[in-house]
N, C-alpha and C. Protein backbone atom coordinates (compact mmCIF):
# COMPACT_ATOMS: atom_id res chain seq x y z
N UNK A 1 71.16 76.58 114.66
CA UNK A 1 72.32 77.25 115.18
C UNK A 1 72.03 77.60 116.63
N UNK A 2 72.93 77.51 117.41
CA UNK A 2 72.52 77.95 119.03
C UNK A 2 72.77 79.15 119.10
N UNK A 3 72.55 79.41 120.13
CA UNK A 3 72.75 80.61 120.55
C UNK A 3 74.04 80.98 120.84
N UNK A 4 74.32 82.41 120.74
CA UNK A 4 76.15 82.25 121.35
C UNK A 4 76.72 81.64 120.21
N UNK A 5 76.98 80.94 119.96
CA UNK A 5 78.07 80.22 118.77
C UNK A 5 77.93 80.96 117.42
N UNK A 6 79.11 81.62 116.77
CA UNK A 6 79.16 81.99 115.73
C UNK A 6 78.97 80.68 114.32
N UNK A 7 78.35 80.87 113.34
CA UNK A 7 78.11 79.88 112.09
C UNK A 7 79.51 79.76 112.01
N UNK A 8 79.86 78.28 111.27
CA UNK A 8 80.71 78.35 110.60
C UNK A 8 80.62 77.86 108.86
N UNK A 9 79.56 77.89 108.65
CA UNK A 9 78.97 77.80 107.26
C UNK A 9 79.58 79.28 106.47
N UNK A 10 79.94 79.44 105.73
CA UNK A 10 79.98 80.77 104.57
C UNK A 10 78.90 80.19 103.61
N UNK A 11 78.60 81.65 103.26
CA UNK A 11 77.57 81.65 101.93
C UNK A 11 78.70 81.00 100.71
N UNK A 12 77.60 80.27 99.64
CA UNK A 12 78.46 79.70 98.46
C UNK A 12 79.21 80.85 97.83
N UNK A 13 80.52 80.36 97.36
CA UNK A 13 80.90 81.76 96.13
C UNK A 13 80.77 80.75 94.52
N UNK A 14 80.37 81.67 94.17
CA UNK A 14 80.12 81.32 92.49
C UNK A 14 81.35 80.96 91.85
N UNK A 15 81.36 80.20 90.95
CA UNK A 15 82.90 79.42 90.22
C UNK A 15 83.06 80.43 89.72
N UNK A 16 82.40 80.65 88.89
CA UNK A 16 82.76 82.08 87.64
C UNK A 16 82.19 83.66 88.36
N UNK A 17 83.03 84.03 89.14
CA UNK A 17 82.23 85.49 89.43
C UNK A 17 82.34 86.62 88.35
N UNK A 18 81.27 87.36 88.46
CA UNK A 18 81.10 88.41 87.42
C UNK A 18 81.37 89.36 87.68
N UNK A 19 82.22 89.98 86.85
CA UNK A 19 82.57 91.61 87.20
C UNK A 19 81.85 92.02 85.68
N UNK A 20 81.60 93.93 86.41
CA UNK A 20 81.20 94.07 85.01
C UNK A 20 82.56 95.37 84.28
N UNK A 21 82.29 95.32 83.42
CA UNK A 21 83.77 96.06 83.03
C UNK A 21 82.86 97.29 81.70
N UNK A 22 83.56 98.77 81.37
CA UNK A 22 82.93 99.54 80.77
C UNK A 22 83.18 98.76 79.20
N UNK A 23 82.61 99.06 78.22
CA UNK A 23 82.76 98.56 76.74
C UNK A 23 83.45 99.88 76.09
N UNK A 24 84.08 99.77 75.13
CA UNK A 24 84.63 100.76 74.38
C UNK A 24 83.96 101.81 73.75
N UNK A 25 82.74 101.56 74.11
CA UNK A 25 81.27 102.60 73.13
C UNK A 25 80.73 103.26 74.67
N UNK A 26 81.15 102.20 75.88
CA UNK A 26 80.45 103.23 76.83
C UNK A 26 79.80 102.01 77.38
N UNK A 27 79.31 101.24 77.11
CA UNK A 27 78.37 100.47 77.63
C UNK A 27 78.71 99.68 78.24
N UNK A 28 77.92 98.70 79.38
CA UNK A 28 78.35 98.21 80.75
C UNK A 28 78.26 96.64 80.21
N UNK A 29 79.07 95.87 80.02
CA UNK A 29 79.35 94.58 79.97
C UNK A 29 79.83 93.38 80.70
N UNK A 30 79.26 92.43 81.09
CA UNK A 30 79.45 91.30 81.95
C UNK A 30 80.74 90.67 81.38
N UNK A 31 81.68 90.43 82.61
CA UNK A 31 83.16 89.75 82.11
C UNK A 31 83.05 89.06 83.20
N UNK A 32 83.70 87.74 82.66
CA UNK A 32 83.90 86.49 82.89
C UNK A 32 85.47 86.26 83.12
N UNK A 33 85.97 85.54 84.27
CA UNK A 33 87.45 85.10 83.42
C UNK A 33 87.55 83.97 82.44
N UNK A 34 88.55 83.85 81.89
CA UNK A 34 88.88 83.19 80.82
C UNK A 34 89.14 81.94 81.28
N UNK A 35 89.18 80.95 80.41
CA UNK A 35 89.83 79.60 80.65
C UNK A 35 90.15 79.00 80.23
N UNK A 36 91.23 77.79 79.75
CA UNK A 36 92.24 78.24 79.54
C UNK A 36 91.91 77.90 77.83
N UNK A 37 90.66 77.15 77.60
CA UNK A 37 90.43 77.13 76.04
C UNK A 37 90.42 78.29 75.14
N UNK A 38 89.51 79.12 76.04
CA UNK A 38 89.39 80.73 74.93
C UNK A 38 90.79 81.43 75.58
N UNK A 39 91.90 81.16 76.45
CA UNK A 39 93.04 81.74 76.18
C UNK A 39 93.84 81.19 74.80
N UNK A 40 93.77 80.00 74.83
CA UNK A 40 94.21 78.65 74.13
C UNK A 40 94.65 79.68 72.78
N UNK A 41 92.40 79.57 72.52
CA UNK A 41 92.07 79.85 71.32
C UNK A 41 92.43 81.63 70.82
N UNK A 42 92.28 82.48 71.86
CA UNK A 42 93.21 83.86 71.80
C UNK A 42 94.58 83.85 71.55
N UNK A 43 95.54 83.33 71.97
CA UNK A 43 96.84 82.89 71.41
C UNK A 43 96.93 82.23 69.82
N UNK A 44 96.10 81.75 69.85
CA UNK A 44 96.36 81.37 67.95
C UNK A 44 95.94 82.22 67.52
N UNK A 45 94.96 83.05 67.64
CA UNK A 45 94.30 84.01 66.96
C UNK A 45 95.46 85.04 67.02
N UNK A 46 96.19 85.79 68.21
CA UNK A 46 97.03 87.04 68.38
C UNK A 46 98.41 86.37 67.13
N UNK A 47 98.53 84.52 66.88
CA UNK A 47 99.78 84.17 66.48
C UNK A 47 99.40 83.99 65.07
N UNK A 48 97.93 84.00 64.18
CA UNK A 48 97.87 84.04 63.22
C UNK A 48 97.36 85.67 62.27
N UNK A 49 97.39 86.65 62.97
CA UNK A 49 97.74 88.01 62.74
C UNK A 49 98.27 88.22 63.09
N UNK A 50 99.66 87.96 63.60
CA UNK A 50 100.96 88.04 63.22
C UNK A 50 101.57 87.53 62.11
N UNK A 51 101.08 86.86 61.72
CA UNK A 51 101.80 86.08 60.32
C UNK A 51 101.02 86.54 59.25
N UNK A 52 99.66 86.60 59.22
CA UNK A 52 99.09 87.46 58.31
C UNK A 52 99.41 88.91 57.70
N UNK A 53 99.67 89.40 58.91
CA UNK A 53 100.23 91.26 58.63
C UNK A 53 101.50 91.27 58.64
N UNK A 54 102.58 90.52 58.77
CA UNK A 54 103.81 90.27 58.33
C UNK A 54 104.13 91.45 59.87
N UNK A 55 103.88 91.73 60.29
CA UNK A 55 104.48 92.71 61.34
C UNK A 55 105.75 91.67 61.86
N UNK A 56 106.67 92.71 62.25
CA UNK A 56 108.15 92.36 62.64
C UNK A 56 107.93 91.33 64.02
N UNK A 57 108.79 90.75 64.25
CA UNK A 57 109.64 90.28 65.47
C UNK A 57 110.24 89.87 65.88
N UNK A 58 111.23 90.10 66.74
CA UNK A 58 112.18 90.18 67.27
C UNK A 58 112.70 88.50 66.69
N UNK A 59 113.53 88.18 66.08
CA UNK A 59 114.44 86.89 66.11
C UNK A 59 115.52 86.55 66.91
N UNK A 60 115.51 85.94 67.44
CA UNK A 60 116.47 85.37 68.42
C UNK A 60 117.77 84.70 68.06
N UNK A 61 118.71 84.99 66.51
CA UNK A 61 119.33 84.27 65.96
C UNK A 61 120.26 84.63 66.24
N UNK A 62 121.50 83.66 66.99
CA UNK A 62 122.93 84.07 67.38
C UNK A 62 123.30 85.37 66.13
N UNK A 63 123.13 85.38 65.03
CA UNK A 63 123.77 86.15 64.24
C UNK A 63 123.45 87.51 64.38
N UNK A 64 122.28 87.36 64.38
CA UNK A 64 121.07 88.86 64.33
C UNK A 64 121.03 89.27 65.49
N UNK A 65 121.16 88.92 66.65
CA UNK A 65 121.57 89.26 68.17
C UNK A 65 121.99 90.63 67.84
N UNK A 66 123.41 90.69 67.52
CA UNK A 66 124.05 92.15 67.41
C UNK A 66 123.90 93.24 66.64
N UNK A 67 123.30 92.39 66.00
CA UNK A 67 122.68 93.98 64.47
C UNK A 67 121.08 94.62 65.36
N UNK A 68 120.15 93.55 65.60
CA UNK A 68 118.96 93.92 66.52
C UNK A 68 119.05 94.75 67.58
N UNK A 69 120.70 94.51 68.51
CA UNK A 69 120.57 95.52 69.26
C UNK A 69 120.88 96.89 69.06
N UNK A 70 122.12 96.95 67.97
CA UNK A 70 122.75 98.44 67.57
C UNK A 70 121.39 98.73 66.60
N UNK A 71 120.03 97.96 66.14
CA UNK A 71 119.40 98.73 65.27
C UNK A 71 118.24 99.49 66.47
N UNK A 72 118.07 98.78 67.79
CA UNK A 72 117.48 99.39 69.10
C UNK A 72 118.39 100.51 69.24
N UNK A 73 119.85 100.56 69.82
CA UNK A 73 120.32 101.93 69.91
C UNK A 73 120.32 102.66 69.13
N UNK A 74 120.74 102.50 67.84
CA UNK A 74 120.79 103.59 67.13
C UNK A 74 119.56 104.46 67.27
N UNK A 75 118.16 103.70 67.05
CA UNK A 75 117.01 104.30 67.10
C UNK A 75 116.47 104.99 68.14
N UNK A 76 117.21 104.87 69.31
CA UNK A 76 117.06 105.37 70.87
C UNK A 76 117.56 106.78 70.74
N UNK A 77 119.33 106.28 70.13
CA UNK A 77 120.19 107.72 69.85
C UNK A 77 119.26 108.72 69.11
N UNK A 78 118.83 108.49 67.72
CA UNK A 78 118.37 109.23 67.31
C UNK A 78 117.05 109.87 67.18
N UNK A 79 116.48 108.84 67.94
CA UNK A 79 114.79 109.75 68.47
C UNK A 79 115.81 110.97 69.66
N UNK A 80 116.57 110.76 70.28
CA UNK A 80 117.40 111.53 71.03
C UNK A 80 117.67 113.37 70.80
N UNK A 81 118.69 112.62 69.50
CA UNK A 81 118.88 113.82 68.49
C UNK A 81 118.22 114.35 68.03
N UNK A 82 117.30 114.05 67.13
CA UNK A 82 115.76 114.87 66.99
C UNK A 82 115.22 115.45 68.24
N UNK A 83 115.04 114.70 68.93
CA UNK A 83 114.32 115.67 70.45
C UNK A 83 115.33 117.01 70.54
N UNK A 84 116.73 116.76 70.72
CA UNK A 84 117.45 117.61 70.94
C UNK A 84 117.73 118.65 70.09
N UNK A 85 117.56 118.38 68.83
CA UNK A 85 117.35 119.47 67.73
C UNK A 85 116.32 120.64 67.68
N UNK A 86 115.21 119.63 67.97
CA UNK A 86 113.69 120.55 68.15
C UNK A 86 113.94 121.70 69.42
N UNK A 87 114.40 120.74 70.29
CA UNK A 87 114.59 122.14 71.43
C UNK A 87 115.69 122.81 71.19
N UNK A 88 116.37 122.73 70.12
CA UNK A 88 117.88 124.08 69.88
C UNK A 88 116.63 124.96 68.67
N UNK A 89 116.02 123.99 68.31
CA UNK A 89 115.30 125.26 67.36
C UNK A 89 114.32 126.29 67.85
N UNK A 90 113.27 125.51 69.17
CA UNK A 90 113.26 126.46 70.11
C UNK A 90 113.59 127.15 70.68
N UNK A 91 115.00 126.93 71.33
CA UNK A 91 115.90 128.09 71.69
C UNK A 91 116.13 129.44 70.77
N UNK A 92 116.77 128.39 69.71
CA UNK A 92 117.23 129.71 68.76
C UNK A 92 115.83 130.60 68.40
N UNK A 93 114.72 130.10 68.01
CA UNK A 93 113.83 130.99 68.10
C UNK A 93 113.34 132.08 68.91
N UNK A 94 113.68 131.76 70.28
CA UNK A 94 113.22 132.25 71.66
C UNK A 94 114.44 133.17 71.99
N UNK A 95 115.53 132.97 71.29
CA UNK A 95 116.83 133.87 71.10
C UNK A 95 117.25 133.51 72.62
N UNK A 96 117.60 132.25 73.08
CA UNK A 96 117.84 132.55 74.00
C UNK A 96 119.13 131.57 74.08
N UNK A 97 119.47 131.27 72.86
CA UNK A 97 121.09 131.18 72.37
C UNK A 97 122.02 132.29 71.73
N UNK A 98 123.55 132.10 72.18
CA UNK A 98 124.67 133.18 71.88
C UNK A 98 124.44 132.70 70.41
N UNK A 99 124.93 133.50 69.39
CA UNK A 99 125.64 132.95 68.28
C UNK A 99 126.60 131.41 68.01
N UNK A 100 127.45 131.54 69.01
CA UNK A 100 128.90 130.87 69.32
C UNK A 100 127.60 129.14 69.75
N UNK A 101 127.19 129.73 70.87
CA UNK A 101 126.02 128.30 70.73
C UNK A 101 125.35 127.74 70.34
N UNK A 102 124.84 129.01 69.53
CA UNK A 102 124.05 127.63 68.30
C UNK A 102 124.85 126.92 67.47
N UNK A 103 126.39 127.83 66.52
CA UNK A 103 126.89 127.05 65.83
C UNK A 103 127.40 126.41 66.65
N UNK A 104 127.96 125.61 67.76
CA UNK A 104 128.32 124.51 68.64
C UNK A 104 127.50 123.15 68.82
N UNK A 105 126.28 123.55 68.54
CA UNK A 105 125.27 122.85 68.66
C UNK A 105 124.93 122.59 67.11
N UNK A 106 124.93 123.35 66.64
CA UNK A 106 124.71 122.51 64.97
C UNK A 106 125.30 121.89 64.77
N UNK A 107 127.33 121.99 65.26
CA UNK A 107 127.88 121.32 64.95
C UNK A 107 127.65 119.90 65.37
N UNK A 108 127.60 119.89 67.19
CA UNK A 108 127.31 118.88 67.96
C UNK A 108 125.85 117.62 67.06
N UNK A 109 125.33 118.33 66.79
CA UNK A 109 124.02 117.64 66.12
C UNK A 109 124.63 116.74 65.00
N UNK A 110 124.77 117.28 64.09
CA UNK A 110 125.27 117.16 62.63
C UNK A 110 126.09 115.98 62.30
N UNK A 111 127.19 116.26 63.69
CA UNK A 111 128.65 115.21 63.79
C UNK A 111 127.61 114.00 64.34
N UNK A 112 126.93 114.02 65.62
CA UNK A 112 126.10 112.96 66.22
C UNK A 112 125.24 111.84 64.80
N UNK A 113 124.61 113.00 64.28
CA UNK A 113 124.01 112.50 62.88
C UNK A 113 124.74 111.45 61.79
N UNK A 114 125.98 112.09 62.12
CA UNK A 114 127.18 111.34 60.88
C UNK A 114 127.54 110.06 61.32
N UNK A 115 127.61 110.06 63.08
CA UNK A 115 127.93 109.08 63.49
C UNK A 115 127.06 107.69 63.56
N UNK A 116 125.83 107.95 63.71
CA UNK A 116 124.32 107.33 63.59
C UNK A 116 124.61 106.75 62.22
N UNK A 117 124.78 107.54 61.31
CA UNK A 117 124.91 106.97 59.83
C UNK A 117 125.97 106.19 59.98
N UNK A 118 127.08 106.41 59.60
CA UNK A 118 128.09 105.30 59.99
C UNK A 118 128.42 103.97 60.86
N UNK A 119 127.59 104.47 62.16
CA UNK A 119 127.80 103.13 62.34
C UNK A 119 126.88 102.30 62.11
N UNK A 120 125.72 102.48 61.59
CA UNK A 120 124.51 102.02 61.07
C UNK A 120 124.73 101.04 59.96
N UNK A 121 125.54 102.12 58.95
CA UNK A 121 126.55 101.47 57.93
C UNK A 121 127.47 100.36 58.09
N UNK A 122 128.16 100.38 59.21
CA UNK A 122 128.41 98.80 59.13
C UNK A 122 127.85 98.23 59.76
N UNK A 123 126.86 97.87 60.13
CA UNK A 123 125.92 96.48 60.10
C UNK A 123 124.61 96.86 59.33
N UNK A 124 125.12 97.49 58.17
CA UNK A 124 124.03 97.13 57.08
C UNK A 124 122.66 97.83 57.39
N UNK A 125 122.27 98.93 58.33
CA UNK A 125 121.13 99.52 58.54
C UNK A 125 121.38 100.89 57.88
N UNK A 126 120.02 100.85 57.48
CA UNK A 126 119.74 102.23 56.66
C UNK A 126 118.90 103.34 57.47
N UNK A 127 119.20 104.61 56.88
CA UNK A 127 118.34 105.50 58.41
C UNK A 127 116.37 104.94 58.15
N UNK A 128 116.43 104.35 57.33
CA UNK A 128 115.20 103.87 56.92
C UNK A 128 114.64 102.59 58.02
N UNK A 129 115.79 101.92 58.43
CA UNK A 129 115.85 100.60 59.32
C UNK A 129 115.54 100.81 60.67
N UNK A 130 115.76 102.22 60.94
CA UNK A 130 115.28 102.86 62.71
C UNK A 130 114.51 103.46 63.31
N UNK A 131 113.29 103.08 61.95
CA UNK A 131 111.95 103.47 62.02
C UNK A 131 111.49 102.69 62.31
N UNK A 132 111.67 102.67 63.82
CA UNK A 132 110.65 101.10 64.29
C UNK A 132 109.36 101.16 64.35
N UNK A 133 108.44 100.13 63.76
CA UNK A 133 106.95 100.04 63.48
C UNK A 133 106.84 99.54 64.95
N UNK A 134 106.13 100.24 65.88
CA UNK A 134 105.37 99.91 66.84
C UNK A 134 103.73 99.24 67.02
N UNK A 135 103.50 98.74 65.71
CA UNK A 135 102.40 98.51 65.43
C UNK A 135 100.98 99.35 65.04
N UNK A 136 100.17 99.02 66.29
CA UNK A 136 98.75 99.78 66.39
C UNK A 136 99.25 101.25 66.46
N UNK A 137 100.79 101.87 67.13
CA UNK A 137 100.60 102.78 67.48
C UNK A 137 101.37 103.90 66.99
N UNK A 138 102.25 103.17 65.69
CA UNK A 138 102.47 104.13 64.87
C UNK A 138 103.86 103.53 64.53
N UNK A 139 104.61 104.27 63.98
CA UNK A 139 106.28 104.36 63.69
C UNK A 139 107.04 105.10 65.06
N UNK A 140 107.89 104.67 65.58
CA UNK A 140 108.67 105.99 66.31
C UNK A 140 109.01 107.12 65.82
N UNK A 141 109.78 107.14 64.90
CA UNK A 141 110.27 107.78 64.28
C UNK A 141 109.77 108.28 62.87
């Protein structure tokens, strides 16, 4: 190299660089990226525990389109209503409702409730149906 003239060589970079990433127990583990065989082979694996544990998903069938989504709202509405219940029962505990407002609000609840049922009822969902299994991480509802 002369003098004066900057290199234009770079040092090699490694195909596979290593990061290290923490382990779930704590411990320090070498990660690699993937490629595209052990993605390949991770995709059959994530697509054959799915079929094994029967866990839900979503179908894409012109028919079921519209029942799938009112069985998403309904379940939106009524994680809703529950939230909103819990905090009138807080209130009323905390007395920091009139009389006249709580029964307004029971009512408000109650009627909301009836409506959830009903229209649930016609497309065939039960309040049992809007317990969506989120998997690993529980039920919503």
């Amino acid at each position: 190299m002369k003098a004066g003239k900057p290199s234009k060589r770079r040092p090699p970079v490694p195909r596979r660089a290593q990061r290290r990433r923490p382990s779930p127990a704590g411990q320090v583990l070498d990660a690699t990226p993937a490629d595209a065989r052990e993605l390949e082979a991770l995709r059959e694996q994530l697509e054959r525990l799915a079929r094994d544990t029967g866990l839900p998903r979503w179908n894409a069938n012109p028919e079921d389109v519209k029942r799938s989504v009112v069985k998403l709202v309904l379940t939106l509405i009524e994680l809703i209503r529950q939230l909103l219940e819990r905090q009138a029962i807080r209130r009323m505990e905390d007395d920091t409702l009139t009389p006249e407002e709580t029964e307004a609000i029971g009512t408000a609840l109650m009627r909301l409730e009836e409506t959830i049922r009903e229209i649930g009822a016609q497309f065939d969902l039960s309040p049992e149906d809007l317990k969506l299994d989120l998997g690993p991480i529980g039920r919503l509802l």
